[in-house]
Structure formats: structure tokens, C-alpha cells
Protein backbone atom coordinates (compact mmCIF):
# COMPACT_ATOMS: atom_id res chain seq x y z
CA UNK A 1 9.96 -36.38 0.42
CA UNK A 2 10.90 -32.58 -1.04
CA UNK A 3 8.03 -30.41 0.07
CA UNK A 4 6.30 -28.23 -2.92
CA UNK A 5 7.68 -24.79 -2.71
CA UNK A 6 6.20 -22.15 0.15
CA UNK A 7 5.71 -18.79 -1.73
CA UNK A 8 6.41 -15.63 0.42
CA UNK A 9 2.68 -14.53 -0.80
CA UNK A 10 -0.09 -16.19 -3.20
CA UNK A 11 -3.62 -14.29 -4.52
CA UNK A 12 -6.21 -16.40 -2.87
CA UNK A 13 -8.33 -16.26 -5.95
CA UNK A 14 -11.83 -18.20 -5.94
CA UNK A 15 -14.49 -19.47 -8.00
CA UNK A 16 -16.41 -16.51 -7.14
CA UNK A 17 -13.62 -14.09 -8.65
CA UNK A 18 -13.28 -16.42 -11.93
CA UNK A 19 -17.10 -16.13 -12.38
CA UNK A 20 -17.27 -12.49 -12.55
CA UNK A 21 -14.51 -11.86 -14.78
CA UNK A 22 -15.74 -14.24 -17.13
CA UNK A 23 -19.05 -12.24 -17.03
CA UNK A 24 -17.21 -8.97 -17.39
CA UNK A 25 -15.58 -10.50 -20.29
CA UNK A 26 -19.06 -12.21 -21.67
CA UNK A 27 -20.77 -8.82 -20.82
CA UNK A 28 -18.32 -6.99 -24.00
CA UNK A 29 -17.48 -4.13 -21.48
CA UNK A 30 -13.59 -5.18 -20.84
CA UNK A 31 -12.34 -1.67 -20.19
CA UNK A 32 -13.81 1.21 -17.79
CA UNK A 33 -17.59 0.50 -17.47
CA UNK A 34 -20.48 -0.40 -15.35
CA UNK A 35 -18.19 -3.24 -12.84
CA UNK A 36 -15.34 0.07 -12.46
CA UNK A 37 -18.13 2.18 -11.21
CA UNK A 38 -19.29 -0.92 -9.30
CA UNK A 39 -16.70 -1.44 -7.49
CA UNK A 40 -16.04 2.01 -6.50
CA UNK A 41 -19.62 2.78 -5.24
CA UNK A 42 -18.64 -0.51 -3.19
CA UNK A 43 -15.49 0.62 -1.78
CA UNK A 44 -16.99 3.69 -0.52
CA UNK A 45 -19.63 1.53 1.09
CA UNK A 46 -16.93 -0.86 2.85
CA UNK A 47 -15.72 2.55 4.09
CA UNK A 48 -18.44 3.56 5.35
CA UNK A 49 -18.90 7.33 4.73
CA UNK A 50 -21.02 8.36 1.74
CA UNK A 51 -18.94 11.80 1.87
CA UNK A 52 -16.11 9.86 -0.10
CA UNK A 53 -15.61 9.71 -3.60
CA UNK A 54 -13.74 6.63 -5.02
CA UNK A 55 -11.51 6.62 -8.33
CA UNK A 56 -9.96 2.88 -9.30
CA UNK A 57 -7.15 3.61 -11.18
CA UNK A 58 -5.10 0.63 -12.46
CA UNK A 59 -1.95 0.78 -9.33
CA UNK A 60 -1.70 2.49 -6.46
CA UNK A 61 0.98 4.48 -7.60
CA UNK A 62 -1.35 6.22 -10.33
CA UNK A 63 -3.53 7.10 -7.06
CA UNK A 64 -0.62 9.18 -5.41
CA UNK A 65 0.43 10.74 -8.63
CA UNK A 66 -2.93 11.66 -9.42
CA UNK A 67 -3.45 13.05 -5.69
CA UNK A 68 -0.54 15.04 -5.74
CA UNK A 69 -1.02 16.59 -9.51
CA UNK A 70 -4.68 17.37 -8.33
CA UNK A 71 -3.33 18.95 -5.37
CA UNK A 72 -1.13 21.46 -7.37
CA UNK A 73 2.25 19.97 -6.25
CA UNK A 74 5.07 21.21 -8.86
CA UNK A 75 8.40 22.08 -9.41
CA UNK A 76 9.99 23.31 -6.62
CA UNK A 77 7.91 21.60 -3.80
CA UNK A 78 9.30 19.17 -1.30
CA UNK A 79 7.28 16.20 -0.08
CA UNK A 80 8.14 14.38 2.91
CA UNK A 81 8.34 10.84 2.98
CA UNK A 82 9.59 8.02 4.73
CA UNK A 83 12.69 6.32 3.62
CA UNK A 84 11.79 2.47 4.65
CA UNK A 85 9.18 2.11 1.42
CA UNK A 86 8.94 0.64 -1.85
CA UNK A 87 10.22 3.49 -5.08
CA UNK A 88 6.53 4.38 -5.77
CA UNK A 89 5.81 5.85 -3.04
CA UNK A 90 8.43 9.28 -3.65
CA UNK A 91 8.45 8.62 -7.43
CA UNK A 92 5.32 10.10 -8.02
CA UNK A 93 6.45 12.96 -6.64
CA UNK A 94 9.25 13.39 -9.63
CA UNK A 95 7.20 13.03 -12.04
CA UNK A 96 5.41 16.54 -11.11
CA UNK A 97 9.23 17.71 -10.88
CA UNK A 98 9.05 18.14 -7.20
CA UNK A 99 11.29 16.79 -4.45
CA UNK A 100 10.62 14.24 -1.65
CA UNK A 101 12.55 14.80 1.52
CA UNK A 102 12.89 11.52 3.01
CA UNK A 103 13.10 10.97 6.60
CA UNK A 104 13.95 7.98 8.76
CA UNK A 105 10.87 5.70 10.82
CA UNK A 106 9.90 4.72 14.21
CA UNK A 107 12.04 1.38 15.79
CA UNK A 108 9.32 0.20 17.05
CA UNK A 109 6.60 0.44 13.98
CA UNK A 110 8.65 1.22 11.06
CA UNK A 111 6.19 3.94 10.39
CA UNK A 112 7.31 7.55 9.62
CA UNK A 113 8.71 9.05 12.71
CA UNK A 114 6.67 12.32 13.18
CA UNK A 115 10.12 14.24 14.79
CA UNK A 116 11.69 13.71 12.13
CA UNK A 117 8.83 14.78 9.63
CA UNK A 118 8.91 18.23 11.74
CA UNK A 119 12.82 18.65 11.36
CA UNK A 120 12.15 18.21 7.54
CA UNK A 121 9.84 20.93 7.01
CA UNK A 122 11.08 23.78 4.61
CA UNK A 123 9.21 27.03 3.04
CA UNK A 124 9.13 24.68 0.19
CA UNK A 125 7.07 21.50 1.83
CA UNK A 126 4.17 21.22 0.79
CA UNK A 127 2.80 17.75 1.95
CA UNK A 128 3.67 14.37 3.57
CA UNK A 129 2.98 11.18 2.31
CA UNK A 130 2.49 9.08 5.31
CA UNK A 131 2.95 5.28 4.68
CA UNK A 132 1.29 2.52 6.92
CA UNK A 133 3.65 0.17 6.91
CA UNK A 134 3.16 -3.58 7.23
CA UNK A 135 -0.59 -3.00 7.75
CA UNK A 136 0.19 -0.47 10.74
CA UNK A 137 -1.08 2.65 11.11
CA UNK A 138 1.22 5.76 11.41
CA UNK A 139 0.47 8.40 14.43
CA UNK A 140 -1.96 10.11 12.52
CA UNK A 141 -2.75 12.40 14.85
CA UNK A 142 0.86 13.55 14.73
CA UNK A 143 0.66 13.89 11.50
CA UNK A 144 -1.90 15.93 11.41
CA UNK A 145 -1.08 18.39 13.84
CA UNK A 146 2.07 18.91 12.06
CA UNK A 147 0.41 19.28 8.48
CA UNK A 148 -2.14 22.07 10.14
CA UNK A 149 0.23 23.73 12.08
CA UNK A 150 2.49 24.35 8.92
CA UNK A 151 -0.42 24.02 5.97
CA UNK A 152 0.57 20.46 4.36
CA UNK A 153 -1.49 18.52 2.32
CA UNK A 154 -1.83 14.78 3.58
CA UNK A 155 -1.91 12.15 1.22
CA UNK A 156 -1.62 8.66 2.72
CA UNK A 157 0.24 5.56 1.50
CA UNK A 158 -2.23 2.88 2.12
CA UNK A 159 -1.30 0.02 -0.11
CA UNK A 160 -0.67 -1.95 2.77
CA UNK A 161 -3.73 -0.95 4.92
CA UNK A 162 -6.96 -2.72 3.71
CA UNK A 163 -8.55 -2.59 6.53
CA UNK A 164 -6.03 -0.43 8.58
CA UNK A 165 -7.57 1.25 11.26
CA UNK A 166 -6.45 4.24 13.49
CA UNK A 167 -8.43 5.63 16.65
CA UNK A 168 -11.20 3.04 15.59
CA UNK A 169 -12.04 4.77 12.07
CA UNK A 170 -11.01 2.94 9.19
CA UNK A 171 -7.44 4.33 6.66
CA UNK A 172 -9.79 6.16 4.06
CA UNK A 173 -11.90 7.45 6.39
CA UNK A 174 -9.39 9.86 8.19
CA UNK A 175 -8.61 13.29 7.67
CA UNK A 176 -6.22 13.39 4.81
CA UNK A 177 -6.66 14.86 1.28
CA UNK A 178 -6.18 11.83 -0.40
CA UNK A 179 -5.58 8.24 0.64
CA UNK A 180 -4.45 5.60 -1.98
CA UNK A 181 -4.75 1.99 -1.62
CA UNK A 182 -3.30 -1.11 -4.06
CA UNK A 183 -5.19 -4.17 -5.17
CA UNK A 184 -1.48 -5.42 -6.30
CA UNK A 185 -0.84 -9.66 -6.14
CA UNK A 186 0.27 -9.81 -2.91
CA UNK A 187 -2.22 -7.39 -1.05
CA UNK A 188 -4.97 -7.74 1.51
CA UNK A 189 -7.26 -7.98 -1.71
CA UNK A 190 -6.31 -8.07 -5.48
CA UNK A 191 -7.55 -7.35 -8.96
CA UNK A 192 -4.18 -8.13 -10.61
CA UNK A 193 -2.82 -5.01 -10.28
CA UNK A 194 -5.08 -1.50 -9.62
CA UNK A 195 -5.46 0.51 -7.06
CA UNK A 196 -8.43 3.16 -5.80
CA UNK A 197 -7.92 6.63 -4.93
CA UNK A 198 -10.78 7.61 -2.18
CA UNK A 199 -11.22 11.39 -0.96
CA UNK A 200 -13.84 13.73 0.54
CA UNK A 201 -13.61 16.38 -1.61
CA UNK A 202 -15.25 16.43 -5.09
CA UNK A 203 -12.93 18.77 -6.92
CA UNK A 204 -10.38 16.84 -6.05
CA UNK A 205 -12.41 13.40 -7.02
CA UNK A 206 -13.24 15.19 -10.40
CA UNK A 207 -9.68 16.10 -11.56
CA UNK A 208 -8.57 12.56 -10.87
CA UNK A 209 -11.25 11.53 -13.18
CA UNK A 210 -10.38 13.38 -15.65
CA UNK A 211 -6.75 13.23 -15.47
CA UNK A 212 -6.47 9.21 -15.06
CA UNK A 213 -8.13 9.09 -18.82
CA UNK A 214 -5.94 11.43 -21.00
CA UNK A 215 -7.59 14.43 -19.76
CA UNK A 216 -11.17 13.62 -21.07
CA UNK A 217 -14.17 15.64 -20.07
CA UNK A 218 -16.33 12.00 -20.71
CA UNK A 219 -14.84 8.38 -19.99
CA UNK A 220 -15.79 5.76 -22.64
CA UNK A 221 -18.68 4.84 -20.32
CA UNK A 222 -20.29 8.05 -20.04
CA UNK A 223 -19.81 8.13 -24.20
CA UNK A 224 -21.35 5.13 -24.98
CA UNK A 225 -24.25 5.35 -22.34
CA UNK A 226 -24.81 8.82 -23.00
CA UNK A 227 -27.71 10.07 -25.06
CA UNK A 228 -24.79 12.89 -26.59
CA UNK A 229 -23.08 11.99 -29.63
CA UNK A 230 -20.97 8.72 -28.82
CA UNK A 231 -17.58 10.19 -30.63
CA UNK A 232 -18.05 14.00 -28.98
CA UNK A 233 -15.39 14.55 -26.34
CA UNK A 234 -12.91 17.32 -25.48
CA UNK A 235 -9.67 17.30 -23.86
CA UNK A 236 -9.25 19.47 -21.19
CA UNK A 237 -5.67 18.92 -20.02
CA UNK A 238 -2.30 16.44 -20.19
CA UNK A 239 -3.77 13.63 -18.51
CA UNK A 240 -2.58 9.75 -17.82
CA UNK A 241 -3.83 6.50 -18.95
CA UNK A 242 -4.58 5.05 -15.37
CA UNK A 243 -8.33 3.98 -15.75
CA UNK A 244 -8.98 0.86 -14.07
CA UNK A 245 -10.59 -2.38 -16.59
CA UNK A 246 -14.01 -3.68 -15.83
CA UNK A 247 -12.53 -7.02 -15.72
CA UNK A 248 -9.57 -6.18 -13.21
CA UNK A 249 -12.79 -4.50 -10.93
CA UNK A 250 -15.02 -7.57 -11.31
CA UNK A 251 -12.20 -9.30 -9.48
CA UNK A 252 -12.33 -6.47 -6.70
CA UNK A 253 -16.30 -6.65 -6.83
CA UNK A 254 -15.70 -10.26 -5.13
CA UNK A 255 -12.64 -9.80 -3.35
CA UNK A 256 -14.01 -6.95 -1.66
CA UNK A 257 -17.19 -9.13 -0.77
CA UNK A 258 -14.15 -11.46 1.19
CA UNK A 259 -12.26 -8.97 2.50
CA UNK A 260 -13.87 -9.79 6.11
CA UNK A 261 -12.78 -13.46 5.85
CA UNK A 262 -9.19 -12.50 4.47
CA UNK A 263 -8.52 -10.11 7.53
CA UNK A 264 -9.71 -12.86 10.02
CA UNK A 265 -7.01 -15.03 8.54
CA UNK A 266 -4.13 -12.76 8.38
CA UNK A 267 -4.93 -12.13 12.30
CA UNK A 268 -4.84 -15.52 13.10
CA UNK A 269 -1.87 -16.13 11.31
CA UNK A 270 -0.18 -13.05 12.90
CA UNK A 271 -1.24 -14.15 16.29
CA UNK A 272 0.22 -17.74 15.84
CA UNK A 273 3.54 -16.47 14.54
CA UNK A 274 3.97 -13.91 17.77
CA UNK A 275 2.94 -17.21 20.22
CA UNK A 276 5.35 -19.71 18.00
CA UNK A 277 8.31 -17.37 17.50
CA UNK A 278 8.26 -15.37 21.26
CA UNK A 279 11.00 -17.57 22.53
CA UNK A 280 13.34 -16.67 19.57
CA UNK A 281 16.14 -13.97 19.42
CA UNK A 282 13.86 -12.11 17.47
CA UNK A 283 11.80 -8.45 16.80
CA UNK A 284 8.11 -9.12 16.21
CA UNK A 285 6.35 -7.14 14.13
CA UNK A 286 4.11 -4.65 16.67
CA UNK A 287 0.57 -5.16 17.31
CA UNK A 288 -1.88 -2.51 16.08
CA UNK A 289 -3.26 -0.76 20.10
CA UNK A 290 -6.00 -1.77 21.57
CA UNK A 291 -9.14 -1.73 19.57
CA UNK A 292 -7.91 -1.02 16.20
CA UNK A 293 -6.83 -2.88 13.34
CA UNK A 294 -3.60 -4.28 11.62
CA UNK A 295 -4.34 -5.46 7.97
CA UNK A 296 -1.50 -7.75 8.23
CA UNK A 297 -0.13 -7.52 4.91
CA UNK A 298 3.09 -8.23 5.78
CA UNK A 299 4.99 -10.35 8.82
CA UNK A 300 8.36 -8.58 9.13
CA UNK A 301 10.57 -10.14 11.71
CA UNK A 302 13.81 -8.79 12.53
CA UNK A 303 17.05 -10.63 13.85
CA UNK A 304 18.36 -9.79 17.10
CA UNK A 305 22.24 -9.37 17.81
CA UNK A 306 22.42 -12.42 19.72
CA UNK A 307 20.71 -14.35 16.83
CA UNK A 308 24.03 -15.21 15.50
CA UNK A 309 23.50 -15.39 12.14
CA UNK A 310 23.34 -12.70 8.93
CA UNK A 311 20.18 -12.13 7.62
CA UNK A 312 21.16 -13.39 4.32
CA UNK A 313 22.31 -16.72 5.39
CA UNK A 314 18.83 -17.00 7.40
CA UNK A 315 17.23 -15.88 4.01
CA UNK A 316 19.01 -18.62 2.05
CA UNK A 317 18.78 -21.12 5.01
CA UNK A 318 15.02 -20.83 4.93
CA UNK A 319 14.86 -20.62 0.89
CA UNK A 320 16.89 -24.02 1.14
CA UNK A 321 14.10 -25.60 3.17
CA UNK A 322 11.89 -24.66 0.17
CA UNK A 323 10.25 -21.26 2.06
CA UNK A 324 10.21 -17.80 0.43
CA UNK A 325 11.06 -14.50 1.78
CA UNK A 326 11.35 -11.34 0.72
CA UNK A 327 12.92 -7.63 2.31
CA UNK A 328 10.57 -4.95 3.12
CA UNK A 329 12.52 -3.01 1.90
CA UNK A 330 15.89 -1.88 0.62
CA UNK A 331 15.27 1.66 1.72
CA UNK A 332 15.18 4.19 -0.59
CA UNK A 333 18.60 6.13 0.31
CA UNK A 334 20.30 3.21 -0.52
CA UNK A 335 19.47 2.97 -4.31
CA UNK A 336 21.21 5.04 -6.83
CA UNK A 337 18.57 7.35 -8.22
CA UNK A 338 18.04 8.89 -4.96
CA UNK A 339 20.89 8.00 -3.09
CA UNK A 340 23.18 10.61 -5.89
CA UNK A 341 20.61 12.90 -6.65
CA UNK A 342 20.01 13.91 -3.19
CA UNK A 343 23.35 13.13 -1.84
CA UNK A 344 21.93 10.44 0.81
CA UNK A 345 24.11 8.26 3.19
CA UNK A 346 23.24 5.59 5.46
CA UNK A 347 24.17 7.55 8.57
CA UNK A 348 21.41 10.07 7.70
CA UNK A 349 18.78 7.08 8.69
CA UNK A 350 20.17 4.89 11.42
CA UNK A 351 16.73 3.50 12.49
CA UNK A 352 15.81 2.14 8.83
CA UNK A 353 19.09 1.27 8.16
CA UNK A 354 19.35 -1.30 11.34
CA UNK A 355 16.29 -2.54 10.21
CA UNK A 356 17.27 -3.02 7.00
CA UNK A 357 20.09 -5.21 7.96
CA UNK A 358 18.09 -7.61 9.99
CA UNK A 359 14.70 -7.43 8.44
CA UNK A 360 13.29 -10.62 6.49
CA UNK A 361 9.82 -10.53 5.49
CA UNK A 362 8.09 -14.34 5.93
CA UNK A 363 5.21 -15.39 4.52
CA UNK A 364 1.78 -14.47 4.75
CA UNK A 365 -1.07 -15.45 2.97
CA UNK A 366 -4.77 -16.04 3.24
CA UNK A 367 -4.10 -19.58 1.23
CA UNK A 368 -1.56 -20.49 3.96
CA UNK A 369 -2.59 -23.80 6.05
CA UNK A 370 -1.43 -23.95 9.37
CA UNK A 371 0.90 -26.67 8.37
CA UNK A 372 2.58 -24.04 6.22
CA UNK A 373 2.85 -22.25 8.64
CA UNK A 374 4.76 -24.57 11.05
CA UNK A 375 6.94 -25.32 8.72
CA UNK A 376 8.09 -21.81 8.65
CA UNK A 377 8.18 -21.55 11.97
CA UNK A 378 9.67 -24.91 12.07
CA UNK A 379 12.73 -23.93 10.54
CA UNK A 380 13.16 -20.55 12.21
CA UNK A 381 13.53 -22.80 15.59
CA UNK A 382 15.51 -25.36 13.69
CA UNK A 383 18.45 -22.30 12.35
CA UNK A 384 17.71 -19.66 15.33
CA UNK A 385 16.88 -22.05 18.61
């Protein structure tokens, strides 16, 4: 008997989440409206610190452009970043016509290795765009003695870190400007795609606002609630069109509501993988220290020398057995764009680019059963034992 296919991730979408769409969609608000503001005055409350402000944008990546245009970052700045991420992360960073500096990561976490963030620092740098990889925090408290000591803005890479803790305080709760989180398909919660921008200080909060919605001094929720003239508006700079739907934020409303459950599951699923695959030649993934949290959002293993096989071949070995995978990722210096423009070579990043080679990213889901899961783990015994 062929076994269905075993995606690397699947939304684990409800009846609860199909409900409140269809209301949003019943209710005739489909774009940025009552739900939007909803959800935000709920993610501040998962959070846990009424001193944030939360702006749901429609992706991540329209969080950490709008953080770093409402931070002032322009041409001529340099932003440090790590190279082991996905494009977004340093993109954002060109489109204000400033420069990320990457650096190479920790081989143990595959987080940002803080050394190398304080080699990196120029006149020009101007911030550092820490990325918790995985579900792992970075050394935050690194990282934030280095961006005092020199004057760097901090604006944190969280798409993978819902609920990502560090020193027992949640990712969104820490000290940085800005932190930006992603409600993409495959994350620790979903809305499709979208993201939510959270900070603690209100100008900051406010220009996002107004920048994610062409540069409006009123969103169409404020003009059609409003006791002002409906059509009145002005335009007070260049903005973006990155407002978050009401129907993309009815899904977060619920997913949100589950977010306790989905963590629960992506532990237990960690914790069976690190028991199931100990005895293989094999790096685990790290554990988050003692008392915090890893969100989990991804399982990275990596192949030991004396596995004996390519990564590729265990890739299409395990993709023959009807299993997905996927690489976390093909780091950044190795891709055109900013491997020419900034002259990059492998030998510049020997810890990412080890991982790299080895990596393979299995999968992890809240939908997985455990027999999904053994037979992943199944067939890593079956082509490494």
C-alpha cells in the first residue's frame, strides 16, 4: 500500500478559524477593520505588556521594512545580519537603499554569532537585525550590549519565534525597537500570510500606521467609523500598501486563541524526534536553556561526517518514501544578488556554510500524528542506521 504523501509542514486550520472568516466575510468589513484591530489588541495581550503597540501588516517582511523606514535607516547605512536566513530578512534593508553586512552564526544554534556582529560594526552601522532561528532565541543579551555600547537600533527577526522566549520574557517583550513576527503557512500560527509588527514606543507604532496604508493620516476604518467626513483624508508621506485584511486577522483571532495547544505539540514532537533519532550520526537541533521556550517552528537536523551519505541523496531517499523536506536555508552569500553585489564567498562564512551542506529540515507540524512521525523517523534509521 503507497502511503498518502507527508508534507514538510501543513496549516492546522479548524472549524473555529473557518467560522470567523466566514463572519468577517458575512460582517461586509473584508479589508482593515474592527477583527485587524482585534487581533492586535489580542496580540499585545498574549504578550503580556500593555506598553506595546501592535501593527498587523500583511507579511512579516512589511514589519521589518516598516521598522527600519520608521527608524530613519537610509542610504548609506549598514545593517548587520545573519547570513543563514531566508532573502527577506536583509531585503528590506535595500529597499531604504542601505546595506546589510552579513555575518556568519553560532555551530551550535545557528543564531547570529555576537563576535562576529562586533567585528562587523562600521561608522556606518546603524542596527542589527537579530534572527531567532528555528524557534531559538539569539543571545540577546549580547546583542544588546553590543547595540548600546555602539548606539544600534535592534530590530528582531521573529518569524520563527511565536512563543520564543529568552531569560523567561517572551520575543516581543524584550528590549529591541522593533520585533516582527509572520503568520505565514507554515508558522507557529497562520492567517495565510501577514505578519504583526509589536513595539514600545508610540512614535514608532504611529509611523508604521501610517506608512503600511499609502501614507494616510486615517485608515479606511477610522473613515468610515468616524463622525468626520467619510472621503476627507490627507497624505502625509510615500507610504506602502501592507495593511493587514479583516478576514486574514479573523483567522489570527482563533489561531491565536490555540496558540497554547500548538506549542504543546511542537514540544512533544521535538522531544520525540531528539529520543528517536539520538542513536543516529546526526546534529540535533539545540534545546532552548532551562526554563525558556523554543517555538519549534522548524526541526533542522544535520548529517554527521560519518553519516555516509550526501544530504541530497538523504533528501531524495526520504522524498522517495513519500516524506517532504525542505533546507533552512541556502544562505544568503550564496545567491547571486548578494553574493556579486557585495563580493561574498563561501570562505567568508565557514560555520553556515557546513551547515548548509548537511542541513535538511524534516517535518513539523501541529497536524502531524505520531504515526507520521515514525515514519519519518522510520526511514532516517532505515537510510542512516
Amino acid at each position: 500500500m503507497t502511503l498518502p504523501f507527508l508534507p514538510f509542514a501543513r496549516p492546522d486550520i479548524g472549524d473555529a478559524e473557518i467560522a470567523a472568516v466566514t463572519e468577517a466575510l458575512r460582517s461586509g468589513w473584508v479589508t482593515t477593520g474592527p477583527k485587524t484591530r482585534e487581533f492586535e489588541q489580542a496580540f499585545v495581550q498574549y504578550l503580556g505588556d500593555h506598553r506595546l503597540e501592535a501593527v498587523a501588516v500583511n507579511s512579516a517582511t512589511a514589519g521589518l521594512h516598516l521598522a527600519l523606514e520608521a527608524l530613519g535607516l537610509g542610504p548609506g547605512d549598514e545593517v548587520i545580519a545573519p547570513t543563514l536566513t531566508f532573502t527577506a530578512t536583509v531585503e528590506v534593508v535595500r529597499y531604504l537603499g542601505a546595506d546589510p553586512v552579513l555575518v556568519d552564526v553560532d555551530p551550535v544554534t545557528l543564531n547570529i554569532d555576537p563576535e562576529k556582529i562586533r567585528a562587523a560594526i562600521t561608522p556606518r552601522t546603524k542596527a542589527i537585525i537579530p534572527v531567532h532561528y528555528g524557534g531559538l532565541a539569539c543571545d540577546m543579551d549580547a546583542i544588546f550590549s553590543i547595540a548600546r555600547t555602539h548606539g544600534l537600533k535592534v530590530v528582531e527577526d521573529a518569524a520563527h519565534a511565536l512563543p520564543t522566549t529568552w531569560k523567561g520574557a517572551l520575543v516581543g517583550q524584550l528590549a529591541s525597537d522593533v520585533t516582527a513576527f509572520s503568520f505565514y503557512a507554515n508558522k507557529t500560527i497562520t492567517t495565510g500570510e501577514g505578519g504583526m509588527a509589536v513595539t514600545r514606543n508610540p512614535e514608532i507604532a504611529q509611523r508604521m500606521r501610517v506608512m503600511r496604508l499609502h501614507g494616510m493620516n486615517r485608515d479606511a476604518f477610522d473613515r468610515f467609523t468616524s463622525r468626520a467626513p467619510a472621503w476627507y483624508y490627507e497624505v502625509i508621506a510615500p507610504g506602502f500598501k501592507y495593511n493587514m485584511t479583516d478576514v486574514a486577522a479573523a483567522m489570527g483571532v482563533e489561531q491565536l486563541a490555540r496558540l497554547p495547544a500548538f506549542v504543546q505539540r511542537r514540544q512533544q514532537l521535538a522531544a520525540r524526534y531528539h529520543q528517536q533519532l539520538a542513536a543516529l550520526p546526526l546534529t540535533l537541533p539545540a534545546n532552548a536553556p532551562a526554563g525558556d521556550t523554543h517555538a519549534w517552528h522548524l526541526y533542522v537536523i544535520r548529517l554527521n561526517e560519518e553519516a555516509g551519505h550526501e544530504r541530497d541523496a538523504v533528501i531524495q531517499a526520504l522524498s522517495d518514501q513519500g516524506i517532504g523536506t525542505s533546507v533552512h536555508y541556502v544562505p544568503l552569500h550564496r545567491h547571486p544578488y548578494w553574493r556579486d553585489r557585495y563580493q561574498l564567498t563561501p570562505g567568508m562564512f565557514p560555520v553556515a556554510e557546513a551547515a548548509y551542506q548537511s542541513m535538511i529540515s524534516i517535518p513539523m507540524f501541529t497536524a502531524m500524528s505520531d504515526a507520521d512521525q515514525d515514519r519519518v523517523i522510520a526511514t532516517l534509521h532505515e537510510v542512516l542506521g
